[in-house]
Protein backbone atom coordinates (compact mmCIF):
# COMPACT_ATOMS: atom_id res chain seq x y z
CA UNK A 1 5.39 1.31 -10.16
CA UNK A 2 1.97 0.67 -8.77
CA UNK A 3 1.01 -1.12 -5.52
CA UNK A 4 -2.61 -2.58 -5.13
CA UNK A 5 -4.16 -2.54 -2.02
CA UNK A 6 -7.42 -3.81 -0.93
CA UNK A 7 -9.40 -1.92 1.73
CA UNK A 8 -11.95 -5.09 2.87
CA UNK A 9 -13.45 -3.58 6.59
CA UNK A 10 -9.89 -1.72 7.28
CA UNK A 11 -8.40 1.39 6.07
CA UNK A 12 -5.54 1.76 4.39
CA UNK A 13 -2.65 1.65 6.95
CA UNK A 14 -3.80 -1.72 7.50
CA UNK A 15 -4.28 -2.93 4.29
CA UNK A 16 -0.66 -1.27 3.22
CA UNK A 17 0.83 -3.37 6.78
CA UNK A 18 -0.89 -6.49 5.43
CA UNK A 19 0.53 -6.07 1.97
CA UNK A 20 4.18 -5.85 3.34
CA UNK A 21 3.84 -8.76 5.81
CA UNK A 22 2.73 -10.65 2.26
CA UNK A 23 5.91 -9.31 0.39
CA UNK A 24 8.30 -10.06 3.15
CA UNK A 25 6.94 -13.27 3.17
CA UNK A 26 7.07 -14.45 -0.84
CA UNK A 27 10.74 -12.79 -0.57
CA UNK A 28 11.81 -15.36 2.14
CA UNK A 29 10.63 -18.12 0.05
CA UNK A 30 12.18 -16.98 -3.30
CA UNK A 31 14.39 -13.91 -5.02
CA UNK A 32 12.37 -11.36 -7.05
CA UNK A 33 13.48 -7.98 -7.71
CA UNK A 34 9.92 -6.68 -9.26
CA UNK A 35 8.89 -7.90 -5.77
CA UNK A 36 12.01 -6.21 -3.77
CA UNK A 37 10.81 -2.76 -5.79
CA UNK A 38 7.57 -3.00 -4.42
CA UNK A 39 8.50 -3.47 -0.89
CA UNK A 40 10.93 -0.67 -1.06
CA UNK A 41 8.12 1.52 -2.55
CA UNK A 42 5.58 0.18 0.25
CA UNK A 43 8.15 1.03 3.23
CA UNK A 44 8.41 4.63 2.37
CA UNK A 45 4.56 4.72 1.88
CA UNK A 46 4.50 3.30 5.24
CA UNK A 47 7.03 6.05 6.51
CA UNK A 48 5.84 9.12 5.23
CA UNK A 49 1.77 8.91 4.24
CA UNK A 50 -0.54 10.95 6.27
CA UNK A 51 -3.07 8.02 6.95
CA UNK A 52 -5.11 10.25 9.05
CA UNK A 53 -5.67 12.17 5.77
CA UNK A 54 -5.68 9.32 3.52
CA UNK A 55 -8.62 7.97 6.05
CA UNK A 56 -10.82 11.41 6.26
CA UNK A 57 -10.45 10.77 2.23
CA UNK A 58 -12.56 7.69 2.02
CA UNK A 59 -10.03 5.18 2.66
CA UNK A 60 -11.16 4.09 5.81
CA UNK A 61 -12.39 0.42 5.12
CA UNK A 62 -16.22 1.31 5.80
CA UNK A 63 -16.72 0.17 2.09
CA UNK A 64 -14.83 -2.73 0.16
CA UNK A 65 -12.31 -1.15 -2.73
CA UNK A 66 -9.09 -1.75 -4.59
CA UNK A 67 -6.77 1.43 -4.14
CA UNK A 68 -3.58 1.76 -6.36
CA UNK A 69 -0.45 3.10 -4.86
CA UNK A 70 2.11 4.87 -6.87
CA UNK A 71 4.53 7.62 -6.33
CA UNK A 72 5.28 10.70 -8.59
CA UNK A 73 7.93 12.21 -8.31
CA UNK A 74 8.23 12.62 -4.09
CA UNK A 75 4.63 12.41 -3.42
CA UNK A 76 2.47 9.68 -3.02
CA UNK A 77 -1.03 9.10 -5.11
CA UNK A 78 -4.06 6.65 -3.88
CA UNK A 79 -6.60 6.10 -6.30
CA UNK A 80 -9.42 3.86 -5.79
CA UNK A 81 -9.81 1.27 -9.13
């Protein structure tokens, strides 16, 4: 499962913070499990990424980019689209 961020002028802890206030939100309103997966997903990417790393990588906001989010196996991969 894949979760698309957009880094817009903030890095990627943001953008991944912003994405789960947007899940958590649509879930209120109505039941979807693709939905509930991806929030599940995004709360362990919230718990265990090195964002510090992630940001000395490029994903630091300072230029506009979709990243994809996707776990294999137990580790995490961000890949700019």
């Amino acid at each position: 499962m894949d979760i698309v961020l957009h880094l817009d002028g903030h890095c990627i802890e943001t953008a991944a913070k912003r994405k789960y206030e947007e899940l958590v939100n649509e879930l209120l309103k109505e039941d979807n499990p693709e939905k509930e997966k991806q929030l599940e997903l995004l709360v362990e990417f919230l718990e265990k990424a090195d964002f510090r790393e992630l940001r000395k990588k490029g994903f630091d906001g300072s230029k506009k980019m979709k990243v994809v989010v996707r776990k294999v196996e137990e580790e995490f991969i961000v890949e700019e689209l």
